[in-house]
Protein backbone atom coordinates (compact mmCIF):
# COMPACT_ATOMS: atom_id res chain seq x y z
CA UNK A 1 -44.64 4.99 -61.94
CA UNK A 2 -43.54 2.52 -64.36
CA UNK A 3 -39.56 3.35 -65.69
CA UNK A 4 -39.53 4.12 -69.32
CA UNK A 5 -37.41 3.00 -71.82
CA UNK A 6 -34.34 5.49 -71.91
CA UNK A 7 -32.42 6.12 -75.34
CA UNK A 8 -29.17 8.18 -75.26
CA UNK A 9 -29.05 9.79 -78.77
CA UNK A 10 -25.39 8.87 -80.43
CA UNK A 11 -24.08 12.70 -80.75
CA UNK A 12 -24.38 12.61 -76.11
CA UNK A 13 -23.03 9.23 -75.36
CA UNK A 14 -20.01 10.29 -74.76
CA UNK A 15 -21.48 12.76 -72.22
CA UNK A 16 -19.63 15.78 -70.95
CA UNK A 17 -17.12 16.45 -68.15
CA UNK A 18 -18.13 19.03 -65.49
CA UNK A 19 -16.23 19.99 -61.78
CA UNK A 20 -18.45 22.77 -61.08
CA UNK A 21 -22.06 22.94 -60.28
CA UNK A 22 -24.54 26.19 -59.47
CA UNK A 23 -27.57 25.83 -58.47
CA UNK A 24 -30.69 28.83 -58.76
CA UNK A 25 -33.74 28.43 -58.05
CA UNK A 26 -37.51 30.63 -58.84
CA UNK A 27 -41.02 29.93 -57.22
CA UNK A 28 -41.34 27.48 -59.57
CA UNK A 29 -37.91 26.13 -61.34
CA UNK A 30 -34.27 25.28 -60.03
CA UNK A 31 -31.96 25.57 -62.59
CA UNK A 32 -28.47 22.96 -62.25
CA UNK A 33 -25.79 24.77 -64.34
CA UNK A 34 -22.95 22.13 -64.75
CA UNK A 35 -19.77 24.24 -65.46
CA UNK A 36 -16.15 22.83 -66.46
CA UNK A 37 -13.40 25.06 -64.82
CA UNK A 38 -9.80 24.71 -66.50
CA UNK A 39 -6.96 24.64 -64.62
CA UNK A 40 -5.00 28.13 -64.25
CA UNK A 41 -1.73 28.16 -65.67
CA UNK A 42 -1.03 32.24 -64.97
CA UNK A 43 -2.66 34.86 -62.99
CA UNK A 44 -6.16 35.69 -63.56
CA UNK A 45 -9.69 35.00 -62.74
CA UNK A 46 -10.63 31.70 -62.13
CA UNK A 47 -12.62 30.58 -65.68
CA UNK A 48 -15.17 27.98 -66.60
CA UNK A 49 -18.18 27.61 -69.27
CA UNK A 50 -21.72 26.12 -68.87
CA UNK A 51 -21.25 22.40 -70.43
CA UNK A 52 -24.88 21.65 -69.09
CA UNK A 53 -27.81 23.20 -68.64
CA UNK A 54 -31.16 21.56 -66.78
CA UNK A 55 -34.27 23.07 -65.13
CA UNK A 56 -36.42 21.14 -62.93
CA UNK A 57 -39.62 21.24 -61.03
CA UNK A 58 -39.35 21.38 -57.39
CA UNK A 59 -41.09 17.85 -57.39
CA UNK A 60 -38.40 16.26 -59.90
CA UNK A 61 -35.34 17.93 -57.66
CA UNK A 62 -36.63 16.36 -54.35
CA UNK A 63 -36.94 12.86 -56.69
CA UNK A 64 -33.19 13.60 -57.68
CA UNK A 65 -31.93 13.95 -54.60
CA UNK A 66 -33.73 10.86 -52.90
CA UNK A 67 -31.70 9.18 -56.30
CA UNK A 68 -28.96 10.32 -55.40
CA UNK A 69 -28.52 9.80 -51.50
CA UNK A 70 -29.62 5.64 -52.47
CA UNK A 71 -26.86 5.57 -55.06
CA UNK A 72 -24.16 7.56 -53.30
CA UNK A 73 -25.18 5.47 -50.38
CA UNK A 74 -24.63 1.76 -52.56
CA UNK A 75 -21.54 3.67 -54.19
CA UNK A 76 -20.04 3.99 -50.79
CA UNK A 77 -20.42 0.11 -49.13
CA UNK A 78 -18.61 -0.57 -52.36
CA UNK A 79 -16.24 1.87 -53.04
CA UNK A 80 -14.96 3.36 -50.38
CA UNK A 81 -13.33 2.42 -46.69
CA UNK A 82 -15.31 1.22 -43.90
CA UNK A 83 -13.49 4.17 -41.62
CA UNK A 84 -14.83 6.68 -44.38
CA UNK A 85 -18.33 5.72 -44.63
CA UNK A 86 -18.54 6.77 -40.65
């Protein structure tokens, strides 16, 4: 498939933070709910909101993860210590 031309519209290039992921699934969607959890500074439950929301088909999540096993994977001959990429 040939890679299309990718635009980021102005109002999302700044993107959005998230530390949190869930992931759901039906027979024919998984859903990737990208949450933001702020730090506790007193007792109470632990709190975060939904910063990102994206379904995909069960084809596009097994592309995703392929993506992202090659990038982690260049990412970490890079990045990170030769005793840690063991």
């Amino acid at each position: 498939m040939e890679t299309p031309k990718i635009s980021v519209p102005e109002n999302q290039r700044a993107g959005v933070w998230a530390n949190f992921a869930v992931v759901s699934h039906s027979p024919h969607e998984f859903t990737l709910d990208f949450v933001r959890v702020e730090p506790q500074f007193e007792a109470g439950p632990l709190a975060g909101v939904v910063v990102s929301r994206v379904s995909l088909s069960p084809l596009m999540v097994t592309q995703l993860i392929d993506a992202l096993q090659e990038n982690w994977q260049r990412y970490a001959e890079r990045a990170l210590p030769r005793e840690a990429q063991e």
